[in-house]
Protein backbone atom coordinates (compact mmCIF):
# COMPACT_ATOMS: atom_id res chain seq x y z
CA UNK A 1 -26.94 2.36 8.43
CA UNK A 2 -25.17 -0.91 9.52
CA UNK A 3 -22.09 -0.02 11.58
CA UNK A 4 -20.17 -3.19 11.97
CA UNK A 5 -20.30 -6.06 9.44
CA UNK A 6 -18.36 -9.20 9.37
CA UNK A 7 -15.41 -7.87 7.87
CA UNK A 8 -15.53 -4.24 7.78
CA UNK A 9 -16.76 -1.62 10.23
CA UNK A 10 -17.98 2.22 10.66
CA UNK A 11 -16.04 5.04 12.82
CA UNK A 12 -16.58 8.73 13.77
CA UNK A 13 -13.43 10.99 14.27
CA UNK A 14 -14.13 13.74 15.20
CA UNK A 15 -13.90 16.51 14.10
CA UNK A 16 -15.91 15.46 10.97
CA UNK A 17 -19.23 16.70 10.15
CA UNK A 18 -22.20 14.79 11.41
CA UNK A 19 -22.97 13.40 8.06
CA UNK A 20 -19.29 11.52 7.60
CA UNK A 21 -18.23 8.47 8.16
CA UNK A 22 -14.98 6.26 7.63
CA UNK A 23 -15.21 3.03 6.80
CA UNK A 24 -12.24 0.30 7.52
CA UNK A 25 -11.67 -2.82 5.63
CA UNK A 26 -9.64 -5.16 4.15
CA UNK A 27 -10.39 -4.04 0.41
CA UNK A 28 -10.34 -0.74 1.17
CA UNK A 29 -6.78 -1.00 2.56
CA UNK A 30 -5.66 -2.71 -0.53
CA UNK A 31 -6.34 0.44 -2.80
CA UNK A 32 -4.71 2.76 -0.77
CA UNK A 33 -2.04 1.17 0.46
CA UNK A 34 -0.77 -0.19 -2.76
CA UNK A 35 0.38 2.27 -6.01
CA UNK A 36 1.49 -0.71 -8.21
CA UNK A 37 -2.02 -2.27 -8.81
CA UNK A 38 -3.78 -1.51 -12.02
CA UNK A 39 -6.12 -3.37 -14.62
CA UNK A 40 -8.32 -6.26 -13.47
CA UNK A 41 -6.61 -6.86 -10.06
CA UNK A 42 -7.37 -3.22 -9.31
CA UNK A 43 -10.99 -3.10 -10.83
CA UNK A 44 -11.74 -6.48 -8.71
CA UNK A 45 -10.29 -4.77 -5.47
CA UNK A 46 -12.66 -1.62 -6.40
CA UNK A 47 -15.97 -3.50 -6.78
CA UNK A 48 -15.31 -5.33 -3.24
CA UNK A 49 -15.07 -2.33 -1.72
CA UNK A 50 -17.99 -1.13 -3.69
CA UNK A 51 -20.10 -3.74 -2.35
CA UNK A 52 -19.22 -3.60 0.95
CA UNK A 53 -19.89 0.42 1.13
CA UNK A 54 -23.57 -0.40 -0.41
CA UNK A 55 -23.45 -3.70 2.48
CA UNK A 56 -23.43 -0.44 4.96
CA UNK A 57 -26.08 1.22 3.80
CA UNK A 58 -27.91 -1.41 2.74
CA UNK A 59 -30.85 -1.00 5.24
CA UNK A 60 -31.89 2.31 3.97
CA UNK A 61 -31.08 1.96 0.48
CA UNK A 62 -33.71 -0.71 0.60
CA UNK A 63 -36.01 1.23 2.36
CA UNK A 64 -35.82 3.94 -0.61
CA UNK A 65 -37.25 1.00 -3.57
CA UNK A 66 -37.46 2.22 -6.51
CA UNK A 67 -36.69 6.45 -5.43
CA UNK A 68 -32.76 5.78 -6.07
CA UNK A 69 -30.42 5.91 -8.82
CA UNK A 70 -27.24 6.64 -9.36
CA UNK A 71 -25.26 9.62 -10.77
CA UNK A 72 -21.97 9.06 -12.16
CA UNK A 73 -19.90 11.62 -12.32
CA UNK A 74 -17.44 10.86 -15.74
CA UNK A 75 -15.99 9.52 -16.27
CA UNK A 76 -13.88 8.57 -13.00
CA UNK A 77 -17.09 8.16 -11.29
CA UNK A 78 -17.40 4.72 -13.20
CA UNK A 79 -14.55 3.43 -11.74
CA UNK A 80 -16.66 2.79 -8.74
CA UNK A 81 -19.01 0.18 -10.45
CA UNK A 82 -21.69 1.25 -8.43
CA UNK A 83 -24.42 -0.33 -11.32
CA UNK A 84 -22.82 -3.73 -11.05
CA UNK A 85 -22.04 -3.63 -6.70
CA UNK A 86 -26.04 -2.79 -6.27
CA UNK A 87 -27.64 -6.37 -7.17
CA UNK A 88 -24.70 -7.95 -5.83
CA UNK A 89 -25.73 -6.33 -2.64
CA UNK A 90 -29.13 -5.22 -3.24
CA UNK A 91 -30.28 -7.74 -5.60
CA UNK A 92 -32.29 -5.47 -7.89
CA UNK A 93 -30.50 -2.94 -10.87
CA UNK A 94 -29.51 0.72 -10.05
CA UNK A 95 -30.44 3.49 -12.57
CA UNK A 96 -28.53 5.69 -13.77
CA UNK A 97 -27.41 9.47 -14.52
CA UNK A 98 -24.33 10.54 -16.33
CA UNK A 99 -23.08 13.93 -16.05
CA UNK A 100 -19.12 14.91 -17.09
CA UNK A 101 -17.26 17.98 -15.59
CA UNK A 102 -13.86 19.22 -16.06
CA UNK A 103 -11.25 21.29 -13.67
CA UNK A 104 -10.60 24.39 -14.87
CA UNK A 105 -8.47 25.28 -12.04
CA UNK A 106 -7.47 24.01 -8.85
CA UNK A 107 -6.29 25.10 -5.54
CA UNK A 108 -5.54 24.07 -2.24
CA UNK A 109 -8.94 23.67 -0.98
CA UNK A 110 -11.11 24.60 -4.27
CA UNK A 111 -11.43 24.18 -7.85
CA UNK A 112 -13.53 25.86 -10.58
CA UNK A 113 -15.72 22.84 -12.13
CA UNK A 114 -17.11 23.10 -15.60
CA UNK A 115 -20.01 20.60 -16.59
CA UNK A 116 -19.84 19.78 -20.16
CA UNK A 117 -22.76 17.22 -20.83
CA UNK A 118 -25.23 15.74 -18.46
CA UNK A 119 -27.80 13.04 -19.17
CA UNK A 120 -30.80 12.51 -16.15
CA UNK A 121 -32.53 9.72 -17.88
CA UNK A 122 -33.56 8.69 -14.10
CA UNK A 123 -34.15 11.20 -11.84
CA UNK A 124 -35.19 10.40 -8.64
CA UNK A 125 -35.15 11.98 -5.06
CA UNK A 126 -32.53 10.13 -3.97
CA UNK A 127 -29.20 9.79 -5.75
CA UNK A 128 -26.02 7.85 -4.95
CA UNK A 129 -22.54 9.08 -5.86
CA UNK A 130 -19.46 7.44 -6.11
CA UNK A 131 -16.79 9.13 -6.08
CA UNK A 132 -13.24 10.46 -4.96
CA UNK A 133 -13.00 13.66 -3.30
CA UNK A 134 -10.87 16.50 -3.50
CA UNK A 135 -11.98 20.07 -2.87
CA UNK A 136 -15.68 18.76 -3.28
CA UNK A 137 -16.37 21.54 -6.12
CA UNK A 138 -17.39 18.59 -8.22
CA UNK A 139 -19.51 16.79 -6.32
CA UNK A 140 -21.28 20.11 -5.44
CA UNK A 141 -21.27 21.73 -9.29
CA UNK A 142 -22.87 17.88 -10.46
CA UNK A 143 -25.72 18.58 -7.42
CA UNK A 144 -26.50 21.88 -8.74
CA UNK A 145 -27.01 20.96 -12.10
CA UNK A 146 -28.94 17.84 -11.15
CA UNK A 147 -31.15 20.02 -8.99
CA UNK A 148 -32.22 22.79 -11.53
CA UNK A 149 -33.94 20.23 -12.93
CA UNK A 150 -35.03 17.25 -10.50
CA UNK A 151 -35.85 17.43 -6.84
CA UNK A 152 -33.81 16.13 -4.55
CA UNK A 153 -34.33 15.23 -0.70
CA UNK A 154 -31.19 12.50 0.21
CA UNK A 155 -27.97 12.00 -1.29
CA UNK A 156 -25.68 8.84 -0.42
CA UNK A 157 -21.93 9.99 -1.43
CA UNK A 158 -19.41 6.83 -0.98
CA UNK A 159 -15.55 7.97 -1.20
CA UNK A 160 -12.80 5.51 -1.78
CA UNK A 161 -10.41 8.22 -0.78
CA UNK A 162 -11.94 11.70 0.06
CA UNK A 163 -10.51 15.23 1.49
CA UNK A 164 -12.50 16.67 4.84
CA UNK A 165 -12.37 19.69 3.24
CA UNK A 166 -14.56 18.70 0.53
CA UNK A 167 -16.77 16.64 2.82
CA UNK A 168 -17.49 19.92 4.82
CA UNK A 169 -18.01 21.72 1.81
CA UNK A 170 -20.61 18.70 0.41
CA UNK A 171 -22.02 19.04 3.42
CA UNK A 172 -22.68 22.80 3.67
CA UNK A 173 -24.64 22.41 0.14
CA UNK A 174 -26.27 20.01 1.48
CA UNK A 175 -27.30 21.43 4.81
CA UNK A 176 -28.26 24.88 2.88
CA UNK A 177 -30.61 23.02 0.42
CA UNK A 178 -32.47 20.80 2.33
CA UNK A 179 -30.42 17.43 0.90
CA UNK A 180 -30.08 14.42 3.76
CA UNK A 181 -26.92 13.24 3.44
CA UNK A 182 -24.71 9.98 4.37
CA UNK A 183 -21.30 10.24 3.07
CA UNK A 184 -18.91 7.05 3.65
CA UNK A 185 -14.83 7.39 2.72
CA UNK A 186 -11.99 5.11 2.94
CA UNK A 187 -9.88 4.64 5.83
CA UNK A 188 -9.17 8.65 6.25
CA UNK A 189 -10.87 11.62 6.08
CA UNK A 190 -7.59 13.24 4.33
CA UNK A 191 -6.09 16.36 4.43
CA UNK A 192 -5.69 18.14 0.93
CA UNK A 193 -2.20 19.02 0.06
CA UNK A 194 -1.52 22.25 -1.80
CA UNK A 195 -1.54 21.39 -5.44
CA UNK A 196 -5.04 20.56 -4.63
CA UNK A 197 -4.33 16.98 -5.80
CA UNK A 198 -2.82 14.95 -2.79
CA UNK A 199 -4.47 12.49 -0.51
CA UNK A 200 -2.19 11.47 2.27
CA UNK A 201 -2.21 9.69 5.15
CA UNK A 202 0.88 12.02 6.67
CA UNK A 203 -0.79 14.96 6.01
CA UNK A 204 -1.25 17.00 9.38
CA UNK A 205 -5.02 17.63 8.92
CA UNK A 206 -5.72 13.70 7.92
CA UNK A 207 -8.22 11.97 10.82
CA UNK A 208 -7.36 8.53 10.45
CA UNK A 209 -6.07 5.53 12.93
CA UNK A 210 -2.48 5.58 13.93
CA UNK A 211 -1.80 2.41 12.17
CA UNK A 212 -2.25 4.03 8.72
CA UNK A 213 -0.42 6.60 9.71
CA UNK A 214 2.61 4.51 10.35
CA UNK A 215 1.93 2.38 7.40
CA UNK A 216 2.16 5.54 4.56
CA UNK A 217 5.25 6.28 6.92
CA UNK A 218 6.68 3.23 6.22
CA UNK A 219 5.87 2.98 2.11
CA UNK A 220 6.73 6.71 1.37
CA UNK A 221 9.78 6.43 3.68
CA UNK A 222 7.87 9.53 5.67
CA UNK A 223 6.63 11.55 2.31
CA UNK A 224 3.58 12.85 2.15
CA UNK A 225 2.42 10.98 -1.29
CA UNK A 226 -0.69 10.65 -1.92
CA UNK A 227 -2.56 7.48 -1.33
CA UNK A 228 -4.29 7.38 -4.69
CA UNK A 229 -1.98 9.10 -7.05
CA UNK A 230 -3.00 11.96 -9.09
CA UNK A 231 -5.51 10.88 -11.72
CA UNK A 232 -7.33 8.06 -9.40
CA UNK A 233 -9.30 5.37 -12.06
CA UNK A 234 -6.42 6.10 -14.54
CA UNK A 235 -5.00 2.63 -13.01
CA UNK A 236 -7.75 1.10 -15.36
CA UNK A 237 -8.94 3.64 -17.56
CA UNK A 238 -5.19 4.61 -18.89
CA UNK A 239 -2.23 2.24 -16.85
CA UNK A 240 -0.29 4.17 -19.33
CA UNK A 241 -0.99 7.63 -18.38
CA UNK A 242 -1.08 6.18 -14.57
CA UNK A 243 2.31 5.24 -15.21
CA UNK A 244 3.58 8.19 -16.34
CA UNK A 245 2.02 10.23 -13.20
CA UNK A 246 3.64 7.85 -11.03
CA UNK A 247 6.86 8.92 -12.66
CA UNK A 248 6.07 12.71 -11.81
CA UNK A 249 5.41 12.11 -8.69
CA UNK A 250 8.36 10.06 -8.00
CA UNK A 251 10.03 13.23 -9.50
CA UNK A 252 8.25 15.26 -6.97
CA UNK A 253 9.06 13.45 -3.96
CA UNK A 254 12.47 12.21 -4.87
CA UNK A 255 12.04 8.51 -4.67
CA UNK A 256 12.76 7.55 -8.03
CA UNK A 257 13.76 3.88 -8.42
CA UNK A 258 11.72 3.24 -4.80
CA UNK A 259 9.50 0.28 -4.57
CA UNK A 260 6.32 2.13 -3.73
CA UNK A 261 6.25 3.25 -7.82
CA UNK A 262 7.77 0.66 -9.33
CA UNK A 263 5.15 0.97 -12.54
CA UNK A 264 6.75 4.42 -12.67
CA UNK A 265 7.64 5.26 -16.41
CA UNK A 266 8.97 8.75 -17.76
CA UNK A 267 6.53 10.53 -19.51
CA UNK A 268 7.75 11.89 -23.00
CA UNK A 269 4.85 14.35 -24.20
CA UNK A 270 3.28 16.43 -20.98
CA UNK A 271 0.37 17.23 -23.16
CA UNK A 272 -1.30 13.92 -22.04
CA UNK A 273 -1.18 15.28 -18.27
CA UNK A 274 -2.13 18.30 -18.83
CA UNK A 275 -5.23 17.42 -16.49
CA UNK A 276 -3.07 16.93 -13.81
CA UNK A 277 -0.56 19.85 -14.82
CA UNK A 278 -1.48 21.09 -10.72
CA UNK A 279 -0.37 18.41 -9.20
CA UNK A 280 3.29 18.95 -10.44
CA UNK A 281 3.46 22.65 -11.60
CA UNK A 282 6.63 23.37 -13.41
């Protein structure tokens, strides 16, 4: 692993388990510090900070030739653009494994995970992951799967935004089935907030530097709103849909009208949200 490149760089906060590290950089601090980016803009800002994840852990994923490939976790997982970062960074292709899962229920610090289809056209021992973290369930129900029918020894996990709850819970699999594992997130190792949904920088349990801290204080005029919104990829897959969430959260924190969610638009059939019906309750 490279700690410190030219423009972005590695760091431990403790307490974090051994295998977790937060990365800091420019790119990375335009996702998460900005909720009215979606479409290209945001897709361009996500591959940069693909790239520069893969420009950490470049050394070893070199090492590993032709005993990597990629799982993608659907279809959020794509948003990562993990298949087009590699041989900007690498400069060879990245195969690739699909698997889809769904949230049947969510809580605080879990969340039942049902797979619906999988596809391991290249299974190797190694696998990289990209992908945002919550409770971890679905990082850990897409392992299981993957394993009942492929060996695997190391798994690379990059987060743009991921919970330490679900880190420590990635890493107990892990740990208990013989998987080395490496697993880089954004700016924060966050604190889950109690719908299960919410990434914030304010939250009490979020390791992160003090200058984020007072940053989200500043946007969110001292709300704990989450740093990714509620359905993260939706700001390409669905603006629409990402639009309308920004509107129930503005609902839920009271900052309607506020610049932080100025895409915001009121949502007129809930049915398209039921995903995230968690996030907002009744």
């Amino acid at each position: 692993m490279i700690p410190q490149l030219t423009d972005s760089v590695l760091i431990r906060r403790d307490p974090m388990p051994d295998s977790l590290f937060i990365v800091e950089n420019a790119a990375l601090e335009e996702l998460l510090f900005s909720r009215n980016v979606v479409g290209w803009e945001f897709q361009r800002t996500c591959l940069r900070a693909s790239e520069l994840f893969l420009e950490h852990l470049a050394d070893e994923l070199t090492d590993l030739a032709d005993d990597i490939s990629e799982l993608v976790i659907l279809s959020k997982g794509l948003t990562y653009q993990l298949s087009a970062a590699y041989p900007h960074t690498l400069g060879r292709s990245l195969p690739m494994n699909l698997i889809a899962t769904k949230r049947s229920s969510v809580s605080s610090d879990d969340a039942a995970v049902d797979v619906s289809y999988f596809r391991f056209d290249a299974p190797t021992n190694a696998l990289l992951i990209g992908d945002t973290v919550a409770s971890g369930a679905t990082v850990v129900a897409s392992l299981r799967v993957y394993m009942e029918r492929h060996a695997l020894h190391r798994l690379y996990l990059v987060s743009y935004a991921g919970a330490l709850v679900g880190a420590r819970r990635i890493a107990a699999f892990c740990a208990a089935n013989g998987v080395e594992l490496e697993m880089l997130y954004g700016l924060a190792a966050f604190g889950l907030g109690e719908n299960g949904f919410d990434l914030s920088f304010l939250h009490p349990d979020t390791l992160t530097g003090d200058r984020y801290r007072d940053r989200a204080a500043d946007q969110f005029d001292g709300r704990a709103v989450s740093a990714v919104g509620w359905d993260f990829g939706s700001q390409v897959m669905s603006p629409r849909k990402y639009a309308e969430l920004c509107w129930m959260e503005a609902e839920r924190w009271q900052l309607h009208g506020h610049p932080c969610f100025a895409l915001e638009r009121e949502p007129h059939d809930l049915s398209a949200l039921s995903a995230e019906a968690a996030a907002f309750g009744s």
